[in-house]
C-alpha atoms as a PDB file:
ATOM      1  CA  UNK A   1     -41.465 -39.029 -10.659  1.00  0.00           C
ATOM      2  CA  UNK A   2     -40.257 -37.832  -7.361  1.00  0.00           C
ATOM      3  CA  UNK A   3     -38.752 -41.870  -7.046  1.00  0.00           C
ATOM      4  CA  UNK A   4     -35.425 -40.733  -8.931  1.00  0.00           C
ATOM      5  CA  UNK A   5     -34.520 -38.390  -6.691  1.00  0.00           C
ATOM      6  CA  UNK A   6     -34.180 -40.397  -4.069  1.00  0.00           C
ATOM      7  CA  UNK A   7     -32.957 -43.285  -5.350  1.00  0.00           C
ATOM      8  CA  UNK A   8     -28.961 -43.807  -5.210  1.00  0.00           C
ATOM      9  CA  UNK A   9     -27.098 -45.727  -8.247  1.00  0.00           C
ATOM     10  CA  UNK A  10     -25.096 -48.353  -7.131  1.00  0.00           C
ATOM     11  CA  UNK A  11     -22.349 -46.900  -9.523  1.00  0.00           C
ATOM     12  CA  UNK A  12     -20.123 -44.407  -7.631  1.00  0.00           C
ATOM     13  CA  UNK A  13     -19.572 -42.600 -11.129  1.00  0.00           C
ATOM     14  CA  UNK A  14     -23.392 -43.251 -12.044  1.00  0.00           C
ATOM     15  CA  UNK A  15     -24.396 -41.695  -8.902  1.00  0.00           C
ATOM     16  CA  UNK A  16     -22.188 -38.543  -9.102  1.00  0.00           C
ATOM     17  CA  UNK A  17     -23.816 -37.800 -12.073  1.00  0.00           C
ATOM     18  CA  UNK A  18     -27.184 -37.875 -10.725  1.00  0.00           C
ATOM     19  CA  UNK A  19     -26.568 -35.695  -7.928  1.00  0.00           C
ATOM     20  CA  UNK A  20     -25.106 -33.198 -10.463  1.00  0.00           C
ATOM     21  CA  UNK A  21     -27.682 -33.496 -12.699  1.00  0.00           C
ATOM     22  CA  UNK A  22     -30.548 -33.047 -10.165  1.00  0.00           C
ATOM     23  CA  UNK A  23     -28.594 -30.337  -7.946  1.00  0.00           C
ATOM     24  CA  UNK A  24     -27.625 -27.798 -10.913  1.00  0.00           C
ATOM     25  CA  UNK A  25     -30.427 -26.100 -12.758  1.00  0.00           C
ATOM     26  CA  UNK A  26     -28.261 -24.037 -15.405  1.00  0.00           C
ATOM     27  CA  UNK A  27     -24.905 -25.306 -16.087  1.00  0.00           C
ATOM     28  CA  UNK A  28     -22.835 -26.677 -19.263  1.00  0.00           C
ATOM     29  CA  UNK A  29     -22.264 -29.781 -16.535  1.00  0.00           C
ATOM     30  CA  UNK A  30     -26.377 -30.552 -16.476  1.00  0.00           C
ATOM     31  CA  UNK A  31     -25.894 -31.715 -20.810  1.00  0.00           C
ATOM     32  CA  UNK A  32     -22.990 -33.826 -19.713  1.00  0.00           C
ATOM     33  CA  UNK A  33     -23.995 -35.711 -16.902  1.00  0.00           C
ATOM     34  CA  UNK A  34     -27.770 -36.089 -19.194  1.00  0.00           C
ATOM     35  CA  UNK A  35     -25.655 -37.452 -21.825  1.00  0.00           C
ATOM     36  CA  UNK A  36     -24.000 -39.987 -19.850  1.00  0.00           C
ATOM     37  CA  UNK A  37     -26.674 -41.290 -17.696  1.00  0.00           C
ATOM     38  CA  UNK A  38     -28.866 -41.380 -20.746  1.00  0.00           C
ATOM     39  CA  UNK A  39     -26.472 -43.045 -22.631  1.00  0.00           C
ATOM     40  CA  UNK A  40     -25.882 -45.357 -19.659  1.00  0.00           C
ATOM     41  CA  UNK A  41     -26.327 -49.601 -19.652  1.00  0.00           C
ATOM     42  CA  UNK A  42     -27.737 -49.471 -16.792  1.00  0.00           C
ATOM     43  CA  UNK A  43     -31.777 -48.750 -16.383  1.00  0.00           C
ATOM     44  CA  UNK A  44     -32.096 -46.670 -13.738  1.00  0.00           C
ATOM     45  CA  UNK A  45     -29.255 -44.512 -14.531  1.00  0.00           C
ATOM     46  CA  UNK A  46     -31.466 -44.005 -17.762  1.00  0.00           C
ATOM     47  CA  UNK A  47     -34.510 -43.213 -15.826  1.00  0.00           C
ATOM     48  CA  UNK A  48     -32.641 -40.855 -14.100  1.00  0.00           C
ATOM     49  CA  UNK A  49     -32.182 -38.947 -17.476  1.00  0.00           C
ATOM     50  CA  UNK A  50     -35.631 -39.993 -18.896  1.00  0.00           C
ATOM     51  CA  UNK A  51     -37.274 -38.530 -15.912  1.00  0.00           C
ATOM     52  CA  UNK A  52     -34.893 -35.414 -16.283  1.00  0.00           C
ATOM     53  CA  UNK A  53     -36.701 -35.209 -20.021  1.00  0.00           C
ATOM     54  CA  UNK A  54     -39.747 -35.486 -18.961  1.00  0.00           C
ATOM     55  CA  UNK A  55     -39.666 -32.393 -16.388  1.00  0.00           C
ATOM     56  CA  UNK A  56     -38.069 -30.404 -19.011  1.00  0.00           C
ATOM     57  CA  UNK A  57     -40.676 -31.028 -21.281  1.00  0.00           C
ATOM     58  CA  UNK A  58     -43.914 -31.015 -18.566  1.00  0.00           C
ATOM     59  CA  UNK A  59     -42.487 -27.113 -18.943  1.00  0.00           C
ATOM     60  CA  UNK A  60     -44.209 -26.749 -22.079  1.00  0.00           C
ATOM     61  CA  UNK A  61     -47.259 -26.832 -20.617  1.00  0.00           C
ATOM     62  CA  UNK A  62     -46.901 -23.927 -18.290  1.00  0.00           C
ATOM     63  CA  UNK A  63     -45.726 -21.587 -21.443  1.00  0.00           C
ATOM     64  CA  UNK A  64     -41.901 -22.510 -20.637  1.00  0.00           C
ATOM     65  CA  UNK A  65     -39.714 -24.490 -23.282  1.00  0.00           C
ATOM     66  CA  UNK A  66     -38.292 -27.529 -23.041  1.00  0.00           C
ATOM     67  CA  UNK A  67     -34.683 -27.189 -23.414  1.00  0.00           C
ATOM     68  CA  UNK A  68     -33.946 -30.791 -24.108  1.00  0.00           C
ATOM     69  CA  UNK A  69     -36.539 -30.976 -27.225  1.00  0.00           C
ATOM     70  CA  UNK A  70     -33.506 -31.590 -29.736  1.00  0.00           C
ATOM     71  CA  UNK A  71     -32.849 -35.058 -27.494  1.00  0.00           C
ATOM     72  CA  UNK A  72     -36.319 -35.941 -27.546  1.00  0.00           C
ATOM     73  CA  UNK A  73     -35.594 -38.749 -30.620  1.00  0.00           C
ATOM     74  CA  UNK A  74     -33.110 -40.344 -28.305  1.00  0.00           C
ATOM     75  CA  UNK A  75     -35.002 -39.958 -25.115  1.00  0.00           C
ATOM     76  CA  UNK A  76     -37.590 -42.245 -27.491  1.00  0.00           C
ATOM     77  CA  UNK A  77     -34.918 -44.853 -28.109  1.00  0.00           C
ATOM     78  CA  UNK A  78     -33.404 -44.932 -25.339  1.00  0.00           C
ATOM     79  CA  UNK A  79     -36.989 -45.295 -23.294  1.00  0.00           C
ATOM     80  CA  UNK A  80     -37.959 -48.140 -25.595  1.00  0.00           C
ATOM     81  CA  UNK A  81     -34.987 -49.657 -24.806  1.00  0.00           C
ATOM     82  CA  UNK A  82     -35.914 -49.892 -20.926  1.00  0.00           C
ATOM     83  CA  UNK A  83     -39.061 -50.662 -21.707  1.00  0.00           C
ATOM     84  CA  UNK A  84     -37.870 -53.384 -24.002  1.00  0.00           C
ATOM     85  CA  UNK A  85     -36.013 -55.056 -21.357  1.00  0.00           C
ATOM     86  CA  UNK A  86     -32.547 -54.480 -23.515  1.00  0.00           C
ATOM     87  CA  UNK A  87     -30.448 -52.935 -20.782  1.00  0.00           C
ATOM     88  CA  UNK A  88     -31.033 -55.371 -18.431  1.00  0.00           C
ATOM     89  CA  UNK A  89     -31.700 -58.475 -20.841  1.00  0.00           C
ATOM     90  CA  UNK A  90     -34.851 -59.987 -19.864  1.00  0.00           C
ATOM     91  CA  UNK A  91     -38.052 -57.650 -18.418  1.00  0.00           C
ATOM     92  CA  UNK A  92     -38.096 -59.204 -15.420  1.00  0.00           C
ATOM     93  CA  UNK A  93     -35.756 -58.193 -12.307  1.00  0.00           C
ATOM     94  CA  UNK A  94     -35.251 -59.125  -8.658  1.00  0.00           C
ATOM     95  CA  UNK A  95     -38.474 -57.763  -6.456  1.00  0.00           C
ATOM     96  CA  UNK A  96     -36.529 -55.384  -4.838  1.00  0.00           C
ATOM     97  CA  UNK A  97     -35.874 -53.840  -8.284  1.00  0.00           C
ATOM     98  CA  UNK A  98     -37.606 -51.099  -9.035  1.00  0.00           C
ATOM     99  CA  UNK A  99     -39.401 -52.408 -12.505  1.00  0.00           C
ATOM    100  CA  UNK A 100     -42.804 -50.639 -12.006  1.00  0.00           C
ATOM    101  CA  UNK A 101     -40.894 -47.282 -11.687  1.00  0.00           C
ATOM    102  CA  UNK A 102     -38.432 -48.052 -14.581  1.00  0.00           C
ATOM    103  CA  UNK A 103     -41.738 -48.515 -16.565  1.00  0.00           C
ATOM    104  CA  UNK A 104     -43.861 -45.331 -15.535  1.00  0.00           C
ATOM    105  CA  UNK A 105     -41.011 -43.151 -16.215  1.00  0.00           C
ATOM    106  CA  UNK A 106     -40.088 -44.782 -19.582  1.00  0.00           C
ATOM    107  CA  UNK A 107     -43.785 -44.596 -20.551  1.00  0.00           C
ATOM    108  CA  UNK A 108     -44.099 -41.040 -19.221  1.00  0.00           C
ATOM    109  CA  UNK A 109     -41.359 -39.251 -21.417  1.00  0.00           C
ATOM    110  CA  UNK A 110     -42.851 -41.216 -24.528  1.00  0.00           C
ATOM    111  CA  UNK A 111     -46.621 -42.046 -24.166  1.00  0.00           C
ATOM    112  CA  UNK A 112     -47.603 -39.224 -26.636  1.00  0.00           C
ATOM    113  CA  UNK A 113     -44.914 -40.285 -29.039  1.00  0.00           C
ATOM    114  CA  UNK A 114     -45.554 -44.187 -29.264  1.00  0.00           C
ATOM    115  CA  UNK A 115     -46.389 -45.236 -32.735  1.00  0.00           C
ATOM    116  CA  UNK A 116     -48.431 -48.610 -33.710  1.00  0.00           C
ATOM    117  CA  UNK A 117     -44.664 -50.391 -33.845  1.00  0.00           C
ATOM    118  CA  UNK A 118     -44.353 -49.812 -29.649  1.00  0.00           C
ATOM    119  CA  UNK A 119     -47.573 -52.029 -29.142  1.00  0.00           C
ATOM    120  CA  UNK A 120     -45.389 -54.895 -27.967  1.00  0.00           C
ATOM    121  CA  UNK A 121     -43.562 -53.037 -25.395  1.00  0.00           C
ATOM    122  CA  UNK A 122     -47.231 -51.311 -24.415  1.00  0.00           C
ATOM    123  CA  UNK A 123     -48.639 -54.710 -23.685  1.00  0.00           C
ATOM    124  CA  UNK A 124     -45.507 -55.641 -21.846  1.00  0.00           C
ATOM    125  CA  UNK A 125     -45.797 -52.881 -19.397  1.00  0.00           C
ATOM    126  CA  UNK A 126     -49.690 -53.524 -19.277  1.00  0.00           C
ATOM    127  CA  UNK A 127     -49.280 -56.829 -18.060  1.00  0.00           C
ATOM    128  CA  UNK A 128     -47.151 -55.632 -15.556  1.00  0.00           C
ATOM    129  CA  UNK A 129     -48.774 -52.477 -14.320  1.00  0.00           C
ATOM    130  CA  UNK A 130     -50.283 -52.464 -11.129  1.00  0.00           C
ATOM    131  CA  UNK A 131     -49.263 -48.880  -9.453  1.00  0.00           C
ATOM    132  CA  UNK A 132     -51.410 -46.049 -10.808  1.00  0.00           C
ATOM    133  CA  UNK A 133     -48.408 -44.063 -12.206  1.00  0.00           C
ATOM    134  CA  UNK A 134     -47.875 -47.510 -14.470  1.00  0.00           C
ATOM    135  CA  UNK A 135     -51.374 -47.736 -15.536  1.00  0.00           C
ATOM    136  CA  UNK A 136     -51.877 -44.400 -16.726  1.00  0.00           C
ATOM    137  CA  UNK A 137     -48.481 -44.356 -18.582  1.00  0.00           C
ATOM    138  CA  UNK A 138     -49.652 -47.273 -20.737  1.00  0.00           C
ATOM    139  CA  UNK A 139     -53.061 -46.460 -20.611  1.00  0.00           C
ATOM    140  CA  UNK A 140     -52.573 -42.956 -22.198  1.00  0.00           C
ATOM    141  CA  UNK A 141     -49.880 -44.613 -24.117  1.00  0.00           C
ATOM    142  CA  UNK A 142     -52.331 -47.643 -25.335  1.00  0.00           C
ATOM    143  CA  UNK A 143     -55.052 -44.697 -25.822  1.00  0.00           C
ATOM    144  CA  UNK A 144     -52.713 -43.021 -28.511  1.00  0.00           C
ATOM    145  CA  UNK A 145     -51.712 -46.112 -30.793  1.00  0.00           C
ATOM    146  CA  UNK A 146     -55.313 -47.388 -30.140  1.00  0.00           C
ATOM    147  CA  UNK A 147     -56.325 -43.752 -32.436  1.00  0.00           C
ATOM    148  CA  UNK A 148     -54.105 -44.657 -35.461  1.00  0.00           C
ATOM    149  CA  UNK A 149     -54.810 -48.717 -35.613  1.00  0.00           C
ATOM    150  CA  UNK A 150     -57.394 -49.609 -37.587  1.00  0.00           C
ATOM    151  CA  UNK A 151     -60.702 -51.021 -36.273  1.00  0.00           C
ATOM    152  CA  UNK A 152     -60.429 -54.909 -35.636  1.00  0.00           C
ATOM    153  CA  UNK A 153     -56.450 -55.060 -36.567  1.00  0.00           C
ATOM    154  CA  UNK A 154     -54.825 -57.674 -34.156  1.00  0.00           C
ATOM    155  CA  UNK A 155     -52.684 -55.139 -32.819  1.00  0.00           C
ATOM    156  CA  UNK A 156     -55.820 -52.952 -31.832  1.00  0.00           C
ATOM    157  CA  UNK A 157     -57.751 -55.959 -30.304  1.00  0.00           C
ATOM    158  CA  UNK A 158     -54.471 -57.133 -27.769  1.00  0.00           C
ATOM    159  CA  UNK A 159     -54.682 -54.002 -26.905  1.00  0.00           C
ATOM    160  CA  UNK A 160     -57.893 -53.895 -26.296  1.00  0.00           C
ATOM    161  CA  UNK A 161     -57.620 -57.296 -24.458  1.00  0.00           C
ATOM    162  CA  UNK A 162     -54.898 -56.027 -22.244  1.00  0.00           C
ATOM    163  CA  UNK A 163     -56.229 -52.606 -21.257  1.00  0.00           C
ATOM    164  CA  UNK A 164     -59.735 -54.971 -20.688  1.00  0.00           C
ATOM    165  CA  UNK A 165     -57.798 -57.247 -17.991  1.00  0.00           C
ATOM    166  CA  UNK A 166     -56.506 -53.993 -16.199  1.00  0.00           C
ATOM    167  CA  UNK A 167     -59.571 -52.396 -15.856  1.00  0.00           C
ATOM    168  CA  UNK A 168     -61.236 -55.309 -14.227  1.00  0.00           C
ATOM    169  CA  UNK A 169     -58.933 -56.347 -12.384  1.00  0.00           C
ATOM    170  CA  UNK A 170     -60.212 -55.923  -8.663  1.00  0.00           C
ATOM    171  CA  UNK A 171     -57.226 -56.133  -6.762  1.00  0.00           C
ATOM    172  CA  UNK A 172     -56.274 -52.949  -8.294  1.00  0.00           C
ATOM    173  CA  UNK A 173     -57.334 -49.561  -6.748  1.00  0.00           C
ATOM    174  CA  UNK A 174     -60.385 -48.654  -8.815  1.00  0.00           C
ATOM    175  CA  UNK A 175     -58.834 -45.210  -8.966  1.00  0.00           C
ATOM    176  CA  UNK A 176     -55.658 -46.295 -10.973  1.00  0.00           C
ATOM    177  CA  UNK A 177     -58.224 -48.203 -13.090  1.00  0.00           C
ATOM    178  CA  UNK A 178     -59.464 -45.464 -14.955  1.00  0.00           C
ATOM    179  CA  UNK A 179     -56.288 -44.543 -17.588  1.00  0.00           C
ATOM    180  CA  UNK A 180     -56.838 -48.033 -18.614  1.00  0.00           C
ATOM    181  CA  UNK A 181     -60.882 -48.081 -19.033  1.00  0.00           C
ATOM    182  CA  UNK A 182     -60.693 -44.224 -20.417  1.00  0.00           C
ATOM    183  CA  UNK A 183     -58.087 -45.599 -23.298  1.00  0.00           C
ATOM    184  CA  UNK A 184     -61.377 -48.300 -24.555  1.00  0.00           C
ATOM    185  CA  UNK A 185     -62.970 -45.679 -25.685  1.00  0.00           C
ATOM    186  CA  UNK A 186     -60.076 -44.650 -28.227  1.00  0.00           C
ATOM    187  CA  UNK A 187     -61.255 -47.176 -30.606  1.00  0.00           C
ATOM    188  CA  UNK A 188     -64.910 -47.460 -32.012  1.00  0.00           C
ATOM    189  CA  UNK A 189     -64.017 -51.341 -32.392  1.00  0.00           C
ATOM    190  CA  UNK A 190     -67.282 -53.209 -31.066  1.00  0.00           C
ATOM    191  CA  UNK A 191     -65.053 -55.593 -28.703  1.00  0.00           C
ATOM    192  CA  UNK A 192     -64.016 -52.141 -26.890  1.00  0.00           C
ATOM    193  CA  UNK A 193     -67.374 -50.923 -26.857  1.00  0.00           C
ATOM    194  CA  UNK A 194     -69.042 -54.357 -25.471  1.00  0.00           C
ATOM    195  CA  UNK A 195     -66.077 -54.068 -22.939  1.00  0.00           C
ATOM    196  CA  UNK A 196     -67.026 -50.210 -21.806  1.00  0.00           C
ATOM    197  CA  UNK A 197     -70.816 -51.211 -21.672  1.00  0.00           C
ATOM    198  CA  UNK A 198     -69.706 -54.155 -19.335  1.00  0.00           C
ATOM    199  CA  UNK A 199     -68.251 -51.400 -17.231  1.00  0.00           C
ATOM    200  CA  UNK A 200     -71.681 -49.266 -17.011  1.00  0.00           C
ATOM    201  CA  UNK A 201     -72.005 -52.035 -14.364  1.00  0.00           C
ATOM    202  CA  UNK A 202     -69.622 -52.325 -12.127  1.00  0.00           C
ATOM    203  CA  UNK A 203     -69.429 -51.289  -8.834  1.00  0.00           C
ATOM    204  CA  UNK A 204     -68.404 -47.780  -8.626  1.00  0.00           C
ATOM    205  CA  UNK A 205     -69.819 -45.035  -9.743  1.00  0.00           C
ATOM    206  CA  UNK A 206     -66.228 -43.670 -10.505  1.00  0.00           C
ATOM    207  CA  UNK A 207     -65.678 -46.633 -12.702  1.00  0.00           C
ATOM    208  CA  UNK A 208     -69.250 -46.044 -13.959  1.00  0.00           C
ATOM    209  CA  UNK A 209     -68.385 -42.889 -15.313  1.00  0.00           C
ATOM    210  CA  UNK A 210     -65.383 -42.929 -16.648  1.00  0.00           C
ATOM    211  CA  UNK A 211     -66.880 -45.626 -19.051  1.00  0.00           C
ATOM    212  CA  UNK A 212     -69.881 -43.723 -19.639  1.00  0.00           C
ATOM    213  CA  UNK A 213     -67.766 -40.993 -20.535  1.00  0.00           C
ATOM    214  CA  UNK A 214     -66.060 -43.115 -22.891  1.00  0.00           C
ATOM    215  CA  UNK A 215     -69.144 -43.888 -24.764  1.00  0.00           C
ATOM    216  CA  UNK A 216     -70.653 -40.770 -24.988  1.00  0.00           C
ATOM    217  CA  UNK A 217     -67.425 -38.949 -26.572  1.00  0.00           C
ATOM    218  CA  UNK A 218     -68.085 -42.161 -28.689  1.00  0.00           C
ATOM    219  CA  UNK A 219     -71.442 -41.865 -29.766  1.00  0.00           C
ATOM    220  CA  UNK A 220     -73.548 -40.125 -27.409  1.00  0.00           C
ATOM    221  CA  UNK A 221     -76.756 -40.471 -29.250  1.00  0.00           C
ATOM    222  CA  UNK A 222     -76.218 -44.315 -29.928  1.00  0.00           C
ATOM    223  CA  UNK A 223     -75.761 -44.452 -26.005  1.00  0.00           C
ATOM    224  CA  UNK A 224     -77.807 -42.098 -24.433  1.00  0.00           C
ATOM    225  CA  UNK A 225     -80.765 -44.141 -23.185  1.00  0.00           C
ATOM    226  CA  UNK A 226     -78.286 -46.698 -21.309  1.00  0.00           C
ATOM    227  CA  UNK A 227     -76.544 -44.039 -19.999  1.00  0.00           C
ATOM    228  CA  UNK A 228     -79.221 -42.018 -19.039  1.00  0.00           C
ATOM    229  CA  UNK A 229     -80.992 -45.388 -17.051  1.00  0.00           C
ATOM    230  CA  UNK A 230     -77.414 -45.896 -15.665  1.00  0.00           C
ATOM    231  CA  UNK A 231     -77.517 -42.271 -13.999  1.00  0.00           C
ATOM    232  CA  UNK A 232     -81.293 -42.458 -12.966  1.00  0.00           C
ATOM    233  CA  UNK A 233     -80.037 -45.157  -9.802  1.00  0.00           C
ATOM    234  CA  UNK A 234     -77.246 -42.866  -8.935  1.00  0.00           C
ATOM    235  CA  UNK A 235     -77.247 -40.244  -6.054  1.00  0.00           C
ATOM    236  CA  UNK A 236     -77.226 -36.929  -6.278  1.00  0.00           C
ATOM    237  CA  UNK A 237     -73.490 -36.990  -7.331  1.00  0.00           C
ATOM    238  CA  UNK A 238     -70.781 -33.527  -6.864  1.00  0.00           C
ATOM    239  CA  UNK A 239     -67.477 -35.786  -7.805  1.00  0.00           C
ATOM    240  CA  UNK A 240     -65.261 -35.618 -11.132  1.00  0.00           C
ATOM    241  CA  UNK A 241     -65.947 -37.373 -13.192  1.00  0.00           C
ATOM    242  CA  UNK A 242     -69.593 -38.824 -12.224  1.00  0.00           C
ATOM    243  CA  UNK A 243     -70.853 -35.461 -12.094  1.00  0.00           C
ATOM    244  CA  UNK A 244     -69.015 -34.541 -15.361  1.00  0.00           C
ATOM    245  CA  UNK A 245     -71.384 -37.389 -17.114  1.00  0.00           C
ATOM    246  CA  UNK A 246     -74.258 -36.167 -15.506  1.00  0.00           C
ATOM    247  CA  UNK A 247     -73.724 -32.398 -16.940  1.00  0.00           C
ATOM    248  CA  UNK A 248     -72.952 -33.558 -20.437  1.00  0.00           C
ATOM    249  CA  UNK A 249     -76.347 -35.391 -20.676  1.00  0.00           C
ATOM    250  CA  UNK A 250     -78.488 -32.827 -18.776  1.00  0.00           C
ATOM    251  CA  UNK A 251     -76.888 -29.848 -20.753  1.00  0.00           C
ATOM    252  CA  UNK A 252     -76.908 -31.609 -24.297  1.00  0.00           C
END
């Protein structure tokens, strides 16, 4: 998130550190002033650090290395922790605090390392997510517990509940909707699948899609027919990821 780079610590030390750690690329001072703002009480000196991580480790994906992969248990902790509400006591803050941004970048260095045992603090930044960078965190974060719980376990169906309200919710940007409504379609639970069906009809063809996706990765013969009536009132569509639907069912 660019957020942390412009965003100045109230702590003169705090901040020093941040400027160092942003400003030098390859220095023995970029470990120290990691450690310490990692390490740090304060939540947004951690994001600072957490966000650090989680450009080190976005190199992986361009053939690089992440140079900070022996931190990544702590990074974990320590992003639970802000998540968790435990370096600020409770999860709430002042409005000019910057909670949506403490939880995107908590839930971006650790969303493909959350285990069933983070489903609390998954639903907690659910039912506080309204900025598409929040959404997708936990939606991609909900999406990978949602593969290891079991089928109608209570920790699966909040879950399920939760990434439900987000992806109806209206007053939401339908664009930022579809992390949430993708991450249904993790679990072959019935209540997820009655909630992605629901979806075939709302409003957007966007939000259309992304469900109909969902279903077919699912069980594309079970669905075909519904999505294939779905798609015969559509346009001719050329957008991701209504077209994308359209090309799996023509081509399979």
């Amino acid at each position: 998130m660019h957020y942390w780079q412009q965003f100045k610590l109230g702590d003169e030390r705090m901040e020093a550190l941040r400027v160092t750690l942003l400003s030098t690329r390859e220095s023995n001072e970029v470990p120290q002033a990691f450690y310490a703002l990692l390490r740090s009480v304060d939540p947004d000196a951690a994001c600072v650090a957490i966000n650090y991580y989680s450009s080190a480790a976005s190199s992986v994906h361009f053939g690089g290395e992440n140079r900070l992969a022996s931190d990544t248990a702590e990074v974990l902790e320590r992003a639970r922790a802000v998540l968790g509400g435990e370096l600020e006591g409770e999860f709430r803050a002042a409005e000019d605090e910057p909670v949506e941004e403490r939880v995107a970048t908590a839930l971006s260095a650790i969303m493909d390392l959350v285990e069933p045992q983070d489903t609390a603090l998954v639903l907690k930044a659910l039912a506080i997510a309204r900025s598409e960078e929040c959404i997708e965190g936990a939606g991609y974060a909900a999406a990978h517990i949602l593969e290891v719980l079991p089928p109608g376990s209570d920790k699966s169906e909040r879950l399920i509940a939760a990434l439900a309200r987000a992806a109806f919710d209206e007053s939401v940007p339908h664009r930022s909707r579809w992390p949430a409504l993708g991450a249904l379609g993790m679990s072959s639970s019935e209540t997820a699948i009655n909630w992605l069906l629901q979806a075939l009809d709302l409003r957007t063809l966007d939000l259309q899609a992304v469900a109909g996706m969902a279903l077919a990765e699912l069980d594309l013969n079970r669905f075909r027919p519904r999505l294939e009536y779905m798609i015969a009132s559509w346009p001719e569509v050329s957008d991701f990821p209504a077209y994308q639907l359209v090309a799996l069912l023509r081509e399979s």
